[in-house]
C-alpha atoms as a PDB file:
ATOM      1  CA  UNK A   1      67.442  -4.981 -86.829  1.00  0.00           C
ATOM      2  CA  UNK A   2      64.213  -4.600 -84.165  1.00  0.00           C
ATOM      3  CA  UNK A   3      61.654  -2.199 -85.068  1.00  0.00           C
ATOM      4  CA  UNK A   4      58.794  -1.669 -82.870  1.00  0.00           C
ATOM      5  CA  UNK A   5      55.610  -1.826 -84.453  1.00  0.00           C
ATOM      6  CA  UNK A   6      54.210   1.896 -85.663  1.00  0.00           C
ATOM      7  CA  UNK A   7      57.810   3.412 -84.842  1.00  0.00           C
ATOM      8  CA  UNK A   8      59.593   3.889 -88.393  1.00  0.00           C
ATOM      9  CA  UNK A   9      63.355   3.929 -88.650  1.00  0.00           C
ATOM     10  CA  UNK A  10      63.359   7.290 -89.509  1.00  0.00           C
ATOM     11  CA  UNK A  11      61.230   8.591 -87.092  1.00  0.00           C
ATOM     12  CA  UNK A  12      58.173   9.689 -90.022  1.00  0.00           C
ATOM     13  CA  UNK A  13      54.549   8.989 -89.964  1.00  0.00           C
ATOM     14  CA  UNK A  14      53.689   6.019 -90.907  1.00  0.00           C
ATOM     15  CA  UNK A  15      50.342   5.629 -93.137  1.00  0.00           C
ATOM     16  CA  UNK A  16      48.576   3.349 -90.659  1.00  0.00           C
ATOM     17  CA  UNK A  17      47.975   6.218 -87.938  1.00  0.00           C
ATOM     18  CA  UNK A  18      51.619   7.108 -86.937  1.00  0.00           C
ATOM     19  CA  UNK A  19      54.550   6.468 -84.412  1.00  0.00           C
ATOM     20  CA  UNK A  20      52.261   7.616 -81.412  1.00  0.00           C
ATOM     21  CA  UNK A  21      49.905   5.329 -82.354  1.00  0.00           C
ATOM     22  CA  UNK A  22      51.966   2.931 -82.178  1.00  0.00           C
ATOM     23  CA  UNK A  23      53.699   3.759 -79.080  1.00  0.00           C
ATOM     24  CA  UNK A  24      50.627   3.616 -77.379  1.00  0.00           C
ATOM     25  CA  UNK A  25      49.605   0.428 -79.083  1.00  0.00           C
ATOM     26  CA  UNK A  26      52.793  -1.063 -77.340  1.00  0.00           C
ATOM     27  CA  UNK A  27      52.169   0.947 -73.530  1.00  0.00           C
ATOM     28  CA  UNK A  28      48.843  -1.164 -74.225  1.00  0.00           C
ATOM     29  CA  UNK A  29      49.804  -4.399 -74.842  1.00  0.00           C
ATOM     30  CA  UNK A  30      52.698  -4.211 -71.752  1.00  0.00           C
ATOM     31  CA  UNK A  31      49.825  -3.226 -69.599  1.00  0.00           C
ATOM     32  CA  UNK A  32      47.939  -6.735 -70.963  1.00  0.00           C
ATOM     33  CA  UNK A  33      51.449  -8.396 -70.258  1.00  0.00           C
ATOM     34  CA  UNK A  34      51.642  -7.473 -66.366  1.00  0.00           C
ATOM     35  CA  UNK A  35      48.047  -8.397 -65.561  1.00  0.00           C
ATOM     36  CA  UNK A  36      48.517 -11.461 -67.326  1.00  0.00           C
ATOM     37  CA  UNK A  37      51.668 -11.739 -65.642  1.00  0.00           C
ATOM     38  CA  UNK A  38      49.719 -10.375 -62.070  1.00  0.00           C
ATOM     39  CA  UNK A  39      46.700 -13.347 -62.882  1.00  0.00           C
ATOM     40  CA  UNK A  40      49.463 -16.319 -63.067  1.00  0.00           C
ATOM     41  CA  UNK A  41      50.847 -15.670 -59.929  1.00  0.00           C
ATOM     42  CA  UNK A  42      47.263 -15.723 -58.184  1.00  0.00           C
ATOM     43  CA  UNK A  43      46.653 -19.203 -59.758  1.00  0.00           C
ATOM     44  CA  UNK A  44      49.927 -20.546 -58.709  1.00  0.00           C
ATOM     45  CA  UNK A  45      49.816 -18.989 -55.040  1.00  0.00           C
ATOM     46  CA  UNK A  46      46.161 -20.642 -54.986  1.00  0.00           C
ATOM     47  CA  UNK A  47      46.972 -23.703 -56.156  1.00  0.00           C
ATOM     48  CA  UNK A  48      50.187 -23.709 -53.935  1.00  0.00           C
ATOM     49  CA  UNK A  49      47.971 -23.392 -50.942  1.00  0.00           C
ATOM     50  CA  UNK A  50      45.511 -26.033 -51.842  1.00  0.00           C
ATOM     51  CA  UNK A  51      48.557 -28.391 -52.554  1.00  0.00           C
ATOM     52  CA  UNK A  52      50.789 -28.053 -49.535  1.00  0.00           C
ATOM     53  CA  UNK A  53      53.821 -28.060 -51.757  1.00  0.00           C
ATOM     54  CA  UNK A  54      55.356 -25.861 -54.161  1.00  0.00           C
ATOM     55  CA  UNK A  55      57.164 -28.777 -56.179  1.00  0.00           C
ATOM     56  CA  UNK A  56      53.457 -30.120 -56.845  1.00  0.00           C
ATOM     57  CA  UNK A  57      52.745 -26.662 -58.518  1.00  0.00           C
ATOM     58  CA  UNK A  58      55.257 -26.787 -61.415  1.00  0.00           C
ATOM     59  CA  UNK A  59      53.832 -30.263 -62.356  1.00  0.00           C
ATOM     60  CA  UNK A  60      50.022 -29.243 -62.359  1.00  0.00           C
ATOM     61  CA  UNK A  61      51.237 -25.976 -64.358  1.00  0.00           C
ATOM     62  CA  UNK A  62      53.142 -28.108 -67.010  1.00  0.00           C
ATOM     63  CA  UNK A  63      50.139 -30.213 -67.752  1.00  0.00           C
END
């Protein structure tokens, strides 16, 4: 069984600062995830252009 970090199975407080807390610890770091996400896709679009070829890309991104 999953349990998201600061969200108790029973719905209760928790004594590190609560289920919001937590909820909004999460909303956080899925905010972090999309502009990492966002910032990868710049790199490989730049490095696509400079390249000329989009099989080139995976390589350079694998090393």
């Amino acid at each position: 069984m999953s349990v998201h970090i600061g969200e108790p199975k029973d719905g209760t407080e928790t004594p590190h600062g609560g289920a919001r807390e937590g909820r909004e610890e999460w909303i956080r770091l899925e905010r972090l995830a999309a502009i990492r996400e966002k910032a990868l896709e710049r790199v490989q679009e730049a490095i696509r252009k400079e390249s000329g070829s989009p099989h080139r890309t995976s390589r350079i991104m694998a090393s």
